[in-house]
Protein backbone atom coordinates (compact mmCIF):
# COMPACT_ATOMS: atom_id res chain seq x y z
CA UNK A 1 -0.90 10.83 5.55
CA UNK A 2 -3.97 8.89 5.69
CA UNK A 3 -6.14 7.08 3.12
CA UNK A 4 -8.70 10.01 3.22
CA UNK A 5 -5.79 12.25 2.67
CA UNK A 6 -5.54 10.23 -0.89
CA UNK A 7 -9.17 11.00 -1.86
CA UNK A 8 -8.23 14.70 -4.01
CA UNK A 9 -5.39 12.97 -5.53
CA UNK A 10 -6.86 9.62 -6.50
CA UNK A 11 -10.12 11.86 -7.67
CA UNK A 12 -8.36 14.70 -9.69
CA UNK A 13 -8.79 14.52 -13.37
CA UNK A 14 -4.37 14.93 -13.72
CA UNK A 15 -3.15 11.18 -14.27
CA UNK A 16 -0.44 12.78 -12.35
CA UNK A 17 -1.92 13.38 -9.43
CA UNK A 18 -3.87 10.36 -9.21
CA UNK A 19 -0.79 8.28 -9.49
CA UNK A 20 0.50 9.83 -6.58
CA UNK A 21 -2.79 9.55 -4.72
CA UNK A 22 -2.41 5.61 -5.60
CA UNK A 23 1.34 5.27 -4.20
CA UNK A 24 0.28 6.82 -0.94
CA UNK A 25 -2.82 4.90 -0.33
CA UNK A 26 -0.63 1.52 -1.19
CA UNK A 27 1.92 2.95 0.73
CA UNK A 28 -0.52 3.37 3.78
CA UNK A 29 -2.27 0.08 3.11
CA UNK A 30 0.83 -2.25 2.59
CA UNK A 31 2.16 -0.46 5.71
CA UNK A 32 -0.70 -1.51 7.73
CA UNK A 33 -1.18 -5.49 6.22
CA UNK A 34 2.73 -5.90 7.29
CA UNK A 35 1.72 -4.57 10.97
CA UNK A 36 -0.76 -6.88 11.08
CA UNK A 37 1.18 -9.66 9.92
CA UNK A 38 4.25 -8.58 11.96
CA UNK A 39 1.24 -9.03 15.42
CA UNK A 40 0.15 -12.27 14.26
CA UNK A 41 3.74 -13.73 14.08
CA UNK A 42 4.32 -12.44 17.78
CA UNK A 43 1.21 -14.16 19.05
CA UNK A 44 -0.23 -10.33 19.74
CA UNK A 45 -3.28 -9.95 16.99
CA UNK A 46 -6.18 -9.08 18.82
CA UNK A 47 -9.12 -11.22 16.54
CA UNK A 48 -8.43 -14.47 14.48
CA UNK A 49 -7.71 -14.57 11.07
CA UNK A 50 -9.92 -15.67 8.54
CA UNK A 51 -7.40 -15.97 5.49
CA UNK A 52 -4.56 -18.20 6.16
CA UNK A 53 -1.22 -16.11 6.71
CA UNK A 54 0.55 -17.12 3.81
CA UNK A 55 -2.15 -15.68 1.35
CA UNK A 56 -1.30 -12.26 3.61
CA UNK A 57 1.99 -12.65 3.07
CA UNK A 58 2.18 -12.93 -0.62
CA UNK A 59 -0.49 -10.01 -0.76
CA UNK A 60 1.77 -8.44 1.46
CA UNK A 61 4.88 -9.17 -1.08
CA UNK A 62 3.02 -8.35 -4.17
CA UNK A 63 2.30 -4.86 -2.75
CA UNK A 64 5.58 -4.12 -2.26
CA UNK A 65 6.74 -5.18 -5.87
CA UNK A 66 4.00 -3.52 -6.86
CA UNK A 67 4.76 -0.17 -4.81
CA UNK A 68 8.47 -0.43 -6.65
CA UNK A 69 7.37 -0.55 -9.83
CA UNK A 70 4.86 2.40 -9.74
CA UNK A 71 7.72 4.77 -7.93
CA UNK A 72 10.04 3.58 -10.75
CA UNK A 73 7.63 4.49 -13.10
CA UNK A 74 6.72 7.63 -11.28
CA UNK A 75 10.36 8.64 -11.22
CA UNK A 76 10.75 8.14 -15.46
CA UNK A 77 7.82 10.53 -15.63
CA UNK A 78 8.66 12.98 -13.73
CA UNK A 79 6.26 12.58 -10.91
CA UNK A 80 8.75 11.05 -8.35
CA UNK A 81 7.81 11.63 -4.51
């Protein structure tokens, strides 16, 4: 899936749907921010960083505790993926 792929879920007018819409774009997003930090720790990011690492890294941490707690609530609701 890809982030436009979230666009008819996050838009629908079901809570339902748009809570799945948001797991997946996180899901895509938090996927791609720990590539990117995964790169720049093996030397092999192609363009400098603005933001210093560690503020990428506790995004990067937050997104994941973040991406728990919406599947847990997702799961007591009935909407698991």
């Amino acid at each position: 899936m890809e982030i436009k792929d979230c666009v008819p879920y996050i838009t629908s007018d079901d809570y339902r749907a748009r809570m799945i819409g948001e797991y997946h774009e996180l899901n895509i997003r938090r996927k791609k921010l720990g590539s990117m930090i995964q790169k720049h720790t093996a030397g092999l990011l192609d363009f400098e960083l603005k933001c210093p690492i560690k503020i990428l890294e506790l995004q990067y941490e937050h997104m994941c505790e973040y991406e728990d707690i919406l599947l847990a609530r997702m799961q007591i609701e009935g909407i698991a993926e």
